[in-house]
PDB file of N, CA and C in Angstrom:
ATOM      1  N   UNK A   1       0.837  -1.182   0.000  1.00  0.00           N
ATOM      2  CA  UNK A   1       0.000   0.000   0.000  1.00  0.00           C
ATOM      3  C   UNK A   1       0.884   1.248   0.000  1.00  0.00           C
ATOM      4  N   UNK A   2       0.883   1.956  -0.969  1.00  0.00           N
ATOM      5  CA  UNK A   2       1.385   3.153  -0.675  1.00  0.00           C
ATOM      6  C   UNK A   2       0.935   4.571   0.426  1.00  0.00           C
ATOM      7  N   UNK A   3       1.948   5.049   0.461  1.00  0.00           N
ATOM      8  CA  UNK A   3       1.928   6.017   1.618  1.00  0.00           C
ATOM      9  C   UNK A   3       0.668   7.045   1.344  1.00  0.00           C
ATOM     10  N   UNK A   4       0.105   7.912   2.598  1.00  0.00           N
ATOM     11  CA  UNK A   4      -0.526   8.881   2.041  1.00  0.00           C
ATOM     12  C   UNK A   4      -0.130   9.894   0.839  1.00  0.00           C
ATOM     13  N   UNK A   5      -0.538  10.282   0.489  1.00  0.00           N
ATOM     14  CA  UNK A   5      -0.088  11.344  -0.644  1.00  0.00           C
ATOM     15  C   UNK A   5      -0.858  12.845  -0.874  1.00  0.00           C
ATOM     16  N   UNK A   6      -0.528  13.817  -1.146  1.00  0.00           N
ATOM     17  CA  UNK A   6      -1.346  14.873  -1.244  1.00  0.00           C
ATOM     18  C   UNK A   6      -1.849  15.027  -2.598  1.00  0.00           C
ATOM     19  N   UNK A   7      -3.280  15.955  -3.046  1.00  0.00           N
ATOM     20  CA  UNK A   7      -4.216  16.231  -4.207  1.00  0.00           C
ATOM     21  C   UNK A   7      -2.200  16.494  -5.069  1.00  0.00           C
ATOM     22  N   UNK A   8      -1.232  17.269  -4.920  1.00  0.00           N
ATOM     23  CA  UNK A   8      -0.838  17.446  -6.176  1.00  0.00           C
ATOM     24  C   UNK A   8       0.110  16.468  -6.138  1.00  0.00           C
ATOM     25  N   UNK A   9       0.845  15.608  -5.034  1.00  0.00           N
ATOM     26  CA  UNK A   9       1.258  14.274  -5.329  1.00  0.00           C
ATOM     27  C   UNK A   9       0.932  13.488  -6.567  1.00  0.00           C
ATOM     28  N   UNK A  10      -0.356  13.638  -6.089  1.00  0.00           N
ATOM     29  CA  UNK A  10      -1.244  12.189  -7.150  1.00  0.00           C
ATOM     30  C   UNK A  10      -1.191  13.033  -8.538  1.00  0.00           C
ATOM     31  N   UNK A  11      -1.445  14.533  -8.711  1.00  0.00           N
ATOM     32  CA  UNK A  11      -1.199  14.775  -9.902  1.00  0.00           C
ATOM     33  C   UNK A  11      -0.009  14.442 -10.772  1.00  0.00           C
ATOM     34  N   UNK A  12       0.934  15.030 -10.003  1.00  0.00           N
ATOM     35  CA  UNK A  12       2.366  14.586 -10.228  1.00  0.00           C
ATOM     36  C   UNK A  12       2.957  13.402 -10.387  1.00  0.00           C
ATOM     37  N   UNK A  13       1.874  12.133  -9.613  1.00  0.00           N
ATOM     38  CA  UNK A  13       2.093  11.072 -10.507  1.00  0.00           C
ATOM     39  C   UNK A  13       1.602  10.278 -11.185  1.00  0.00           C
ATOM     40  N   UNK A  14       0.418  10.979 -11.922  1.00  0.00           N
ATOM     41  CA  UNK A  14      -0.416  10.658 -12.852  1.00  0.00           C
ATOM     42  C   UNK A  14       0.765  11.376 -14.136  1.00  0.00           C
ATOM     43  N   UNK A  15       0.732  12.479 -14.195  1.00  0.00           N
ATOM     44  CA  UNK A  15       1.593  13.367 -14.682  1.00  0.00           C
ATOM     45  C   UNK A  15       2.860  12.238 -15.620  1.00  0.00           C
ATOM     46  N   UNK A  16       3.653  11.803 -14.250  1.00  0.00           N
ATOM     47  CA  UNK A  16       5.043  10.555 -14.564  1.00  0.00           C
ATOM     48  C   UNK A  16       4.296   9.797 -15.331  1.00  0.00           C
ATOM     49  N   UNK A  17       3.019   9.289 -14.757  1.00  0.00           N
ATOM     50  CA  UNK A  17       3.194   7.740 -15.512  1.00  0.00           C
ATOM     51  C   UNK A  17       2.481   7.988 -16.767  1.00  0.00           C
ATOM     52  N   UNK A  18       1.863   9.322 -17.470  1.00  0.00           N
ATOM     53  CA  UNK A  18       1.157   9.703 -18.853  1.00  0.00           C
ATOM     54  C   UNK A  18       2.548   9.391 -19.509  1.00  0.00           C
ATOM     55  N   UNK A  19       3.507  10.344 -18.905  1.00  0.00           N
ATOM     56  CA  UNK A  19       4.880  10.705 -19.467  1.00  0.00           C
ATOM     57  C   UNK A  19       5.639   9.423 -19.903  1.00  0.00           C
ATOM     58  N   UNK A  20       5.524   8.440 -19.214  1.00  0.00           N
ATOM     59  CA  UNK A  20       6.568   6.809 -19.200  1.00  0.00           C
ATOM     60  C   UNK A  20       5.811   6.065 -19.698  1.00  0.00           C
ATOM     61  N   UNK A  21       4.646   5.397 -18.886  1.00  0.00           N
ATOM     62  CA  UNK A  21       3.718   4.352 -20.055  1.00  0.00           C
ATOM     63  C   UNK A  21       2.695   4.455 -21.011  1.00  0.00           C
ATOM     64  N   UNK A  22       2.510   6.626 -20.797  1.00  0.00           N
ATOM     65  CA  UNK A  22       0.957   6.493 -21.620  1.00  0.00           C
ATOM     66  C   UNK A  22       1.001   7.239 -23.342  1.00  0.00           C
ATOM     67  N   UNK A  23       2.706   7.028 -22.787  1.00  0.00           N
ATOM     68  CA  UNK A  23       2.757   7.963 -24.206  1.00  0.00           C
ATOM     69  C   UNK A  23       2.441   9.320 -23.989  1.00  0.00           C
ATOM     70  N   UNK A  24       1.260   9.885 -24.330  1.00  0.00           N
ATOM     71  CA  UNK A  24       1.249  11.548 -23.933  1.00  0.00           C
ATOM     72  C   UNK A  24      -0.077  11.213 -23.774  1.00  0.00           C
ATOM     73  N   UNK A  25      -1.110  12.507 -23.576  1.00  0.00           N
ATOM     74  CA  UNK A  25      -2.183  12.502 -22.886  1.00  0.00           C
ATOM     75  C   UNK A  25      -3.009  12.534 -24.157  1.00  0.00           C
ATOM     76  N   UNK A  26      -4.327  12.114 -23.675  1.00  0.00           N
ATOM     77  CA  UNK A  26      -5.167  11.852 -24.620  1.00  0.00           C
ATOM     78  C   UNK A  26      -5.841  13.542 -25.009  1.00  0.00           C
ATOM     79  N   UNK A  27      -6.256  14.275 -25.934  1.00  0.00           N
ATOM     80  CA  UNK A  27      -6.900  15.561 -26.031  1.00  0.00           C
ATOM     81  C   UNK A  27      -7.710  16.307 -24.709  1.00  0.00           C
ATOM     82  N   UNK A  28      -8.198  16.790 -24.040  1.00  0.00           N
ATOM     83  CA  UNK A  28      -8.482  17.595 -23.482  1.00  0.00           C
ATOM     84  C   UNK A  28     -10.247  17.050 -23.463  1.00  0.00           C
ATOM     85  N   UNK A  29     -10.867  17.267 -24.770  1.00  0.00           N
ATOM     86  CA  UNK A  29     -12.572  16.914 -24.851  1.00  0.00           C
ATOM     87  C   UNK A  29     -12.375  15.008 -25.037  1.00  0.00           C
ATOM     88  N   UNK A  30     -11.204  14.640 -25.443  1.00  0.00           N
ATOM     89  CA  UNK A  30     -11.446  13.073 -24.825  1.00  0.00           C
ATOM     90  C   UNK A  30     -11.406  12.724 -23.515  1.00  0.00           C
ATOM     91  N   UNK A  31     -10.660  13.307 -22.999  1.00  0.00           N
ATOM     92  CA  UNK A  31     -10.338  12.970 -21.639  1.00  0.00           C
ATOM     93  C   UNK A  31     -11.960  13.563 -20.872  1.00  0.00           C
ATOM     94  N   UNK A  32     -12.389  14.650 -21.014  1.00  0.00           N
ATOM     95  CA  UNK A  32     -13.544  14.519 -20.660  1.00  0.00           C
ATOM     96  C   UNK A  32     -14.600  13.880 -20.707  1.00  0.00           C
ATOM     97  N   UNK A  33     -14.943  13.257 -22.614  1.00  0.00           N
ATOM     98  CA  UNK A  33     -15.776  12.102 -22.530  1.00  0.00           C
ATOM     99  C   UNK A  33     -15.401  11.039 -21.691  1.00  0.00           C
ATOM    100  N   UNK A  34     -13.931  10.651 -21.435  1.00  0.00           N
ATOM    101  CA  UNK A  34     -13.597   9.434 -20.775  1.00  0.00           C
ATOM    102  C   UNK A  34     -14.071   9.848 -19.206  1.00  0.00           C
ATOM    103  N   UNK A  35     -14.165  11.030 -18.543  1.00  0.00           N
ATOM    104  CA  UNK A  35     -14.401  11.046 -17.207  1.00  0.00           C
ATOM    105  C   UNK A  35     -16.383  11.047 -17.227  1.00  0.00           C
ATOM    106  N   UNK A  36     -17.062  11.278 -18.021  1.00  0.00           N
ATOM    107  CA  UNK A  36     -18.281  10.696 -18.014  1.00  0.00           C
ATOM    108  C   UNK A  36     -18.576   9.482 -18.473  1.00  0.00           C
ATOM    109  N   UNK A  37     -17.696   8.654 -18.860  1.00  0.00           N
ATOM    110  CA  UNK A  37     -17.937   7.201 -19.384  1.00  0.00           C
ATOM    111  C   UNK A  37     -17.637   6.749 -17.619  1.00  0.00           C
ATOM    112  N   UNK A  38     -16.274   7.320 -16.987  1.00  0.00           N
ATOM    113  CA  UNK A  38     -15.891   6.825 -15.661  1.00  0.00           C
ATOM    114  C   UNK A  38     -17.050   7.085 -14.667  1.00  0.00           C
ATOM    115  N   UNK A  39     -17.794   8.270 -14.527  1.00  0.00           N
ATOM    116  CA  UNK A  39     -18.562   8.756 -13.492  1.00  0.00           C
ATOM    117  C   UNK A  39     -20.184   7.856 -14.063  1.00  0.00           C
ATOM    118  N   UNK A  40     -20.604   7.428 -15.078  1.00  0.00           N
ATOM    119  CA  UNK A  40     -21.282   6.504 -15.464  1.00  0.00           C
ATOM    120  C   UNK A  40     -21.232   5.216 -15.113  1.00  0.00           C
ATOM    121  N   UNK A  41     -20.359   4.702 -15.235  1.00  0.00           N
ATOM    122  CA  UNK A  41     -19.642   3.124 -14.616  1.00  0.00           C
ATOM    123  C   UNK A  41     -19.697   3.297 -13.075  1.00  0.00           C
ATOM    124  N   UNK A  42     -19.261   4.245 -11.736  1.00  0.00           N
ATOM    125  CA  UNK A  42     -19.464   4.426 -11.200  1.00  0.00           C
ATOM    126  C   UNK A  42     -21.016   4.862 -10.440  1.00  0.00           C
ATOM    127  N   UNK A  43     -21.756   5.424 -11.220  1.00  0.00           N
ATOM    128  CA  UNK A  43     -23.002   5.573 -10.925  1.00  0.00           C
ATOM    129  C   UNK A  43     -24.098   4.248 -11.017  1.00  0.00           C
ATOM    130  N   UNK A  44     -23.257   3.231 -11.863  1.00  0.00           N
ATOM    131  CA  UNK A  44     -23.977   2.164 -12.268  1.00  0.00           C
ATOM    132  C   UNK A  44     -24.207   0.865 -10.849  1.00  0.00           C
ATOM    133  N   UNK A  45     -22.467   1.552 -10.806  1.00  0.00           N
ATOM    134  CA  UNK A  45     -22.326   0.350  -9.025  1.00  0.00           C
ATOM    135  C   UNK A  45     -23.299   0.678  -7.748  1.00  0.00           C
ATOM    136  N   UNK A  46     -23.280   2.253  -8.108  1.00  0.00           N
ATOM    137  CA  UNK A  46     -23.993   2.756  -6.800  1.00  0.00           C
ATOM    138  C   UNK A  46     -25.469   2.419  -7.012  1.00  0.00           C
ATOM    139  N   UNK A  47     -25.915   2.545  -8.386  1.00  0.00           N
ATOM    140  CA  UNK A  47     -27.685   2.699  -8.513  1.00  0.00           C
ATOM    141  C   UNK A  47     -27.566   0.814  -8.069  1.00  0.00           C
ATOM    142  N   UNK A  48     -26.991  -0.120  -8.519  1.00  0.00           N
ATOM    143  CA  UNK A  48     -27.186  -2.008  -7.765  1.00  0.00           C
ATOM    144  C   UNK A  48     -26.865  -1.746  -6.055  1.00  0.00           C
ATOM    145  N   UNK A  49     -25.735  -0.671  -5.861  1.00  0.00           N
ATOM    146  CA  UNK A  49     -25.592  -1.192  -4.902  1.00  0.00           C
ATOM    147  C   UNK A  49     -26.465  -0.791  -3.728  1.00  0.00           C
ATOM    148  N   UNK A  50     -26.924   1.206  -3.656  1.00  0.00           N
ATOM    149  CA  UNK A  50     -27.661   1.838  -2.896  1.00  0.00           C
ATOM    150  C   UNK A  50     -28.624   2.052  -3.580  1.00  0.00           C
ATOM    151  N   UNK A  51     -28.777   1.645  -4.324  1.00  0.00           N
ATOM    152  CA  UNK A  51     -30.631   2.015  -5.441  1.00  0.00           C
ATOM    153  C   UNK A  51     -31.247   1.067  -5.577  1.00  0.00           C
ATOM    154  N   UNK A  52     -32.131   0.784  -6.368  1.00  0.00           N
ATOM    155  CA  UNK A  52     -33.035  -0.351  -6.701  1.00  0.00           C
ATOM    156  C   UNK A  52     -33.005  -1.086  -7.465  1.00  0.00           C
ATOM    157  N   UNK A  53     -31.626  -1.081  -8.513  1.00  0.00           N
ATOM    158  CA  UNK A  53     -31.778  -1.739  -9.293  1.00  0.00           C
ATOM    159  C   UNK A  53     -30.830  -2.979  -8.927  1.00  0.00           C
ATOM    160  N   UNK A  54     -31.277  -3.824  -9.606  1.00  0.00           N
ATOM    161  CA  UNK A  54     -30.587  -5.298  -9.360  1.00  0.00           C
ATOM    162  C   UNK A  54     -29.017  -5.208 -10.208  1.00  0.00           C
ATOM    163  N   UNK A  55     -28.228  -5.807  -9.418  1.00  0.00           N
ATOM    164  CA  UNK A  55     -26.987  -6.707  -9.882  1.00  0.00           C
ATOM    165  C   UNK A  55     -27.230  -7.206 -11.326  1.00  0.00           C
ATOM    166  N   UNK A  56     -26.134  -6.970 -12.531  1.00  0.00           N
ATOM    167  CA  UNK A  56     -26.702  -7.855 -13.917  1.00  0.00           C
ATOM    168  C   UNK A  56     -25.061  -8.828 -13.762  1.00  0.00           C
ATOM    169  N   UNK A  57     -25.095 -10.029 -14.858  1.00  0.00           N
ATOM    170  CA  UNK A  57     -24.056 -10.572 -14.984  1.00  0.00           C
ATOM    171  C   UNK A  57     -22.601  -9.546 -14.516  1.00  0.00           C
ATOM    172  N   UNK A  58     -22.771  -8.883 -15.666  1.00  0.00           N
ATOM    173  CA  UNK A  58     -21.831  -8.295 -16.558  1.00  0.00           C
ATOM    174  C   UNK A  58     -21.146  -6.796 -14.913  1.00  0.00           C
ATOM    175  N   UNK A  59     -21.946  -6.883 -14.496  1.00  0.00           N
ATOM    176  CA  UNK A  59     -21.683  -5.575 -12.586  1.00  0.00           C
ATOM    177  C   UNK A  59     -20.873  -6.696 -11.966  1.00  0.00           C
ATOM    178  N   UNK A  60     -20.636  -8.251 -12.153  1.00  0.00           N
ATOM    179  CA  UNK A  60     -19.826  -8.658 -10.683  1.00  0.00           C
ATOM    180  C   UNK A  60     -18.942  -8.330 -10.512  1.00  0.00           C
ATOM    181  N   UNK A  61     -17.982  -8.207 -11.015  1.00  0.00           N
ATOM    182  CA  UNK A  61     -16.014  -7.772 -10.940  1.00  0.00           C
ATOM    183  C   UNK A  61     -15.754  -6.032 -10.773  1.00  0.00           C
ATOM    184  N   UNK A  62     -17.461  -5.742 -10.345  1.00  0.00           N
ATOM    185  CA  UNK A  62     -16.968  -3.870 -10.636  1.00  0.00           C
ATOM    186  C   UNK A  62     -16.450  -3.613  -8.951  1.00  0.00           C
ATOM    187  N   UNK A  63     -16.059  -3.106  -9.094  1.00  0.00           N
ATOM    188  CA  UNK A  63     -15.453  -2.300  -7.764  1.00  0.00           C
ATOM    189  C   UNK A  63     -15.653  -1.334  -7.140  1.00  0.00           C
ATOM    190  N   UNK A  64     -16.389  -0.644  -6.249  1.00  0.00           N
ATOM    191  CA  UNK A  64     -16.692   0.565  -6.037  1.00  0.00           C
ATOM    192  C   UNK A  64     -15.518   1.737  -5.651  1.00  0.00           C
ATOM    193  N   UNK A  65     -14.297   1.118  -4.973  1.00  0.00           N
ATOM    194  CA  UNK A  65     -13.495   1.925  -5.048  1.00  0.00           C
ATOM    195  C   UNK A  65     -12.468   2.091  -6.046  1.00  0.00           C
ATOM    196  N   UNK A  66     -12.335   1.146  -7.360  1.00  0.00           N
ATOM    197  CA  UNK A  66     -11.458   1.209  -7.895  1.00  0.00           C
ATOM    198  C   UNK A  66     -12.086   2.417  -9.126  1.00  0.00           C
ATOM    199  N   UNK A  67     -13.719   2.013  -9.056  1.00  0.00           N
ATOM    200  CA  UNK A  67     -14.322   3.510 -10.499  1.00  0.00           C
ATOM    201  C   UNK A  67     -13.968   4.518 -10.043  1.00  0.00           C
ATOM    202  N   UNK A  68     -13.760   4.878  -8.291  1.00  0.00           N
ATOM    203  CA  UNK A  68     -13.985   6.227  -7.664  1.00  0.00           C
ATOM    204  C   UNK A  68     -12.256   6.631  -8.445  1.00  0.00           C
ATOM    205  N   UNK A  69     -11.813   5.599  -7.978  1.00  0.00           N
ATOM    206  CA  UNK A  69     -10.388   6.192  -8.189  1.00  0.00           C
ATOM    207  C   UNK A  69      -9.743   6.262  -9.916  1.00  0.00           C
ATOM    208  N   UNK A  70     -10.453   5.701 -10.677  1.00  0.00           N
ATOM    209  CA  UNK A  70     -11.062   5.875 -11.887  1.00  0.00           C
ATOM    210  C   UNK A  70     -10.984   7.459 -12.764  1.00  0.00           C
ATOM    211  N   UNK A  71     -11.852   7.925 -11.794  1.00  0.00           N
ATOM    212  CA  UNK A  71     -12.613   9.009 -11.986  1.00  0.00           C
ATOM    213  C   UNK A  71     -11.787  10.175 -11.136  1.00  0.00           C
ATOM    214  N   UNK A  72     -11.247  10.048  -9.969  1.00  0.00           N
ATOM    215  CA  UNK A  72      -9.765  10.637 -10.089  1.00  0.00           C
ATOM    216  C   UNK A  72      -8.881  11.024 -10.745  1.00  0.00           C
ATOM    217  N   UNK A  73      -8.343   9.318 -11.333  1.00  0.00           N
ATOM    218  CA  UNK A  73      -7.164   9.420 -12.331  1.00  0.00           C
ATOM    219  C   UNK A  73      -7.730  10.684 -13.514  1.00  0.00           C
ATOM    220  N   UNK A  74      -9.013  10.402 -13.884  1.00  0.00           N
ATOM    221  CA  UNK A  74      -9.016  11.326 -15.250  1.00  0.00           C
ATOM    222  C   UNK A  74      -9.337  12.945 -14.718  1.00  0.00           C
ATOM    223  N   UNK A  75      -9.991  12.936 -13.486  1.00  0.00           N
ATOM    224  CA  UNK A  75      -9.053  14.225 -12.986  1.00  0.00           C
ATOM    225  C   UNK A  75      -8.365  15.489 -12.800  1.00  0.00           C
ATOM    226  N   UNK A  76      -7.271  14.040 -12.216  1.00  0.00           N
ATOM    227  CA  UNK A  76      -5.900  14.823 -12.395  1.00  0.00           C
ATOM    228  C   UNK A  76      -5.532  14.502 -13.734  1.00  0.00           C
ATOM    229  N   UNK A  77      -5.769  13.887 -14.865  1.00  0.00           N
ATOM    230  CA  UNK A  77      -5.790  14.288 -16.554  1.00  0.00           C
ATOM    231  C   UNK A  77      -6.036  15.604 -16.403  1.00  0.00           C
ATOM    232  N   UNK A  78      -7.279  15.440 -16.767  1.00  0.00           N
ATOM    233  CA  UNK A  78      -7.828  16.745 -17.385  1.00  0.00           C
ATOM    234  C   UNK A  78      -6.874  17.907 -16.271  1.00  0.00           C
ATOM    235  N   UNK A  79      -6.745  18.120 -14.917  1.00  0.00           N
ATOM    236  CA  UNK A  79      -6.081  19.127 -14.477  1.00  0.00           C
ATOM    237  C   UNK A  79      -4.771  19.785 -14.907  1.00  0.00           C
ATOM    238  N   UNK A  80      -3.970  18.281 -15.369  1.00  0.00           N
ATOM    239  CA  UNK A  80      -2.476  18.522 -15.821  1.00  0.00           C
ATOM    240  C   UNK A  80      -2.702  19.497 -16.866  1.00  0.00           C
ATOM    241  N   UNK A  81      -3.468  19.054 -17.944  1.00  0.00           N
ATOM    242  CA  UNK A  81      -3.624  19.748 -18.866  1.00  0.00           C
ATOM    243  C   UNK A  81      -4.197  20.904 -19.015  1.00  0.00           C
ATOM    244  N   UNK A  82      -4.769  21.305 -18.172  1.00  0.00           N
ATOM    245  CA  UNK A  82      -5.499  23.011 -18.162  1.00  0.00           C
ATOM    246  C   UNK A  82      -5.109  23.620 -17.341  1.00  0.00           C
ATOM    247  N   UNK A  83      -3.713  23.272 -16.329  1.00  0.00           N
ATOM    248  CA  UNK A  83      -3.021  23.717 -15.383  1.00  0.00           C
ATOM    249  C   UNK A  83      -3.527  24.378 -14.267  1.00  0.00           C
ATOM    250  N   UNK A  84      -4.671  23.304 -14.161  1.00  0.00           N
ATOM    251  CA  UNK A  84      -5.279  23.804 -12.740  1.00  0.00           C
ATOM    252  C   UNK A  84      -4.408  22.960 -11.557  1.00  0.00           C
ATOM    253  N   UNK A  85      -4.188  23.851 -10.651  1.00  0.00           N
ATOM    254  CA  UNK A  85      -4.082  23.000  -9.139  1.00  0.00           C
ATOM    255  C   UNK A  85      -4.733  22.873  -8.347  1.00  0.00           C
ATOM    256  N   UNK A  86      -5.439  21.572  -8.094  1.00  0.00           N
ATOM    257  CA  UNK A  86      -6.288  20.773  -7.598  1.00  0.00           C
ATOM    258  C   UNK A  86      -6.319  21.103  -5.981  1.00  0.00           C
ATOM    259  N   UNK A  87      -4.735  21.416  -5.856  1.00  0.00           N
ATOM    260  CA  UNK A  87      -5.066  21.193  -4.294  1.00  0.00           C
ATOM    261  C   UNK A  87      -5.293  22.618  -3.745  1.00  0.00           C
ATOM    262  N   UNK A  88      -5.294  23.864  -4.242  1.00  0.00           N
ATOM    263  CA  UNK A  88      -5.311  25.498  -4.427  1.00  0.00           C
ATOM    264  C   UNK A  88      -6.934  25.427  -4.869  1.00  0.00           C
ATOM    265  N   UNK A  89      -7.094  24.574  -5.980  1.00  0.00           N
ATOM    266  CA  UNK A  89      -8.758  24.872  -6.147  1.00  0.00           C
ATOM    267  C   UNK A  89      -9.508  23.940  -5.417  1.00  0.00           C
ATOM    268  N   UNK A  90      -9.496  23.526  -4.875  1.00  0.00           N
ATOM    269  CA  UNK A  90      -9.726  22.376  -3.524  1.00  0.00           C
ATOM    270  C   UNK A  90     -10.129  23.618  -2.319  1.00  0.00           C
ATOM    271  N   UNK A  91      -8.796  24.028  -1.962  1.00  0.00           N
ATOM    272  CA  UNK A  91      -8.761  25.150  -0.749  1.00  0.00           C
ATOM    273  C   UNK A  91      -9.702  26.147  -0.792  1.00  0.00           C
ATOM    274  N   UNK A  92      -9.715  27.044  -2.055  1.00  0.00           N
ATOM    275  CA  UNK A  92     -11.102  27.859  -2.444  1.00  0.00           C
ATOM    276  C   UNK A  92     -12.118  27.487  -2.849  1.00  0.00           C
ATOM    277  N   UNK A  93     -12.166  26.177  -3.234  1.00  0.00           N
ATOM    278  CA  UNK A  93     -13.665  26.197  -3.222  1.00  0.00           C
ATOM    279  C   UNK A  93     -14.615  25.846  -1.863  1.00  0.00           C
ATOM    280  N   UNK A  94     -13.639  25.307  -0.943  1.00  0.00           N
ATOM    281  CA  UNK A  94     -14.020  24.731   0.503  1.00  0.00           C
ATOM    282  C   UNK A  94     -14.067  26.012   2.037  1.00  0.00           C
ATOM    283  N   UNK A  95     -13.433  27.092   0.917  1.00  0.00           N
ATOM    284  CA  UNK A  95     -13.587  28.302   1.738  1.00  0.00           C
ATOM    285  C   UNK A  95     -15.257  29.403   0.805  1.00  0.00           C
ATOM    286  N   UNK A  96     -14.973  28.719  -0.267  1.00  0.00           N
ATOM    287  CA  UNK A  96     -16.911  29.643  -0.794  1.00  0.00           C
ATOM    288  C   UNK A  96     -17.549  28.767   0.301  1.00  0.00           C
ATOM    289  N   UNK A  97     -17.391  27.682  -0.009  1.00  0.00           N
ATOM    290  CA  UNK A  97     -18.700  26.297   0.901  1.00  0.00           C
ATOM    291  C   UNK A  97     -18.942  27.368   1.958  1.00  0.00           C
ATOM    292  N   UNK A  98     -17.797  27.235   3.215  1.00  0.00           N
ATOM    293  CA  UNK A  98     -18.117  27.225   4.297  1.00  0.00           C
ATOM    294  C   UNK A  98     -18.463  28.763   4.393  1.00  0.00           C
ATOM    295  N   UNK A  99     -17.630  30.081   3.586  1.00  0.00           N
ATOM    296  CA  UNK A  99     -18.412  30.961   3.581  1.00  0.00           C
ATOM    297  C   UNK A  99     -20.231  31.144   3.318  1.00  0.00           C
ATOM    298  N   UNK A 100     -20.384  30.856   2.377  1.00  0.00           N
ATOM    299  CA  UNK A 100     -21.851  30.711   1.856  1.00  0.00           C
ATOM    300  C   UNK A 100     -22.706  29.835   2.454  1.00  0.00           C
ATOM    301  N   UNK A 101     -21.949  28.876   3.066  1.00  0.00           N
ATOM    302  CA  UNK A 101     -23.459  27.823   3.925  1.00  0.00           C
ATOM    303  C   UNK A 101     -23.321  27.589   5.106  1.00  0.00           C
ATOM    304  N   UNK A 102     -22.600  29.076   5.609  1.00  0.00           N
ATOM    305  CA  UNK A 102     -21.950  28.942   7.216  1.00  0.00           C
ATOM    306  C   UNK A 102     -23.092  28.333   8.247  1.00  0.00           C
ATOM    307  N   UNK A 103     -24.281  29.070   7.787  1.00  0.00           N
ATOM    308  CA  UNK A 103     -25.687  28.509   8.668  1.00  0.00           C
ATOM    309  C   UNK A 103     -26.652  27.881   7.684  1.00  0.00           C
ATOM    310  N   UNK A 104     -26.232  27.815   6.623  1.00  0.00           N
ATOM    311  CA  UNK A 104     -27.670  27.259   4.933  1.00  0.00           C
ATOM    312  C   UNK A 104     -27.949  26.011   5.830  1.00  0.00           C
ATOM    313  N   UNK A 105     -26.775  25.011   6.075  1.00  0.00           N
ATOM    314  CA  UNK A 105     -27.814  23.177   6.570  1.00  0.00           C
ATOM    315  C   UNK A 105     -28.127  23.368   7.558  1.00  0.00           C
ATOM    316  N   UNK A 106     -27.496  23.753   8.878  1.00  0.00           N
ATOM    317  CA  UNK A 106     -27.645  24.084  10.053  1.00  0.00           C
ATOM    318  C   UNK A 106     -29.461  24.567   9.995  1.00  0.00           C
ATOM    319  N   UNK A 107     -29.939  24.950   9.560  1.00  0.00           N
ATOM    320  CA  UNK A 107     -31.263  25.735   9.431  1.00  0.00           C
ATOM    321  C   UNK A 107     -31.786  25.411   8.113  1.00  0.00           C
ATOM    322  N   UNK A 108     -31.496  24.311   8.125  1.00  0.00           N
ATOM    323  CA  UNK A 108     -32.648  23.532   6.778  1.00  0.00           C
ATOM    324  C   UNK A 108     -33.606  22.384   7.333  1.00  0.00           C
ATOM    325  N   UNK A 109     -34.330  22.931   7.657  1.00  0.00           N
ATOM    326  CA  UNK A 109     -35.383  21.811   8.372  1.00  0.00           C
ATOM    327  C   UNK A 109     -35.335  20.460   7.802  1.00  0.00           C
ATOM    328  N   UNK A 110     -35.247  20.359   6.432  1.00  0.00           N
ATOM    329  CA  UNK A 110     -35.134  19.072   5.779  1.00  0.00           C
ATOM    330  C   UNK A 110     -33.996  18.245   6.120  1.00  0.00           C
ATOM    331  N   UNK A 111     -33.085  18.981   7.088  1.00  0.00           N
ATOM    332  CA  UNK A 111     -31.924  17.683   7.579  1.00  0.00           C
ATOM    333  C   UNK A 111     -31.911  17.620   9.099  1.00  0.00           C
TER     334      UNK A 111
END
């Protein structure tokens, strides 16, 4: 098992291994179709596993943590390539959250 790692770790070695085994990165709007083909496959485990629909043949070997991490990997794709940092846009977007919904759930009767 490898060690913990931080959001730009994992970029950085998604990054290496495009660079060594993947050849170079796939386009920018592929890599996006590929992260809705991933977040699809993933949604599929969850609707058998927490939804209603039944298990088919073809769902036994799926994994629920291996789509999540799936859907990661493409990511930190798509991030390398539009030179976002994940772990900087991580930080601000978790400072709008808590600005903007300092009291929103706290005082939502529905929870």
């Amino acid at each position: 098992m490898m060690a913990e790692i931080t959001i730009q770790q994992a970029q950085n070695t998604v990054d290496q291994w495009i660079k060594t085994y993947g050849v170079r990165y796939f386009n920018e709007l592929t890599n996006m179709t590929i992260l809705t083909e991933e977040v699809g496959e993933l949604a599929r485990i969850m609707a058998r596993t927490y939804g209603e629909q039944s298990f088919k043949e073809s769902d036994t070997n799926r994994d629920l943590a291996d789509e999540m991490a799936d859907v990661l990997w493409v990511l930190f794709c798509l991030a390398n390539q539009t030179g976002v940092d994940l772990t900087a846009a991580f930080e601000k977007n978790l400072q709008k959250k808590t600005t903007r919904d300092i009291e929103r759930h706290k005082n939502n009767e529905k929870l």
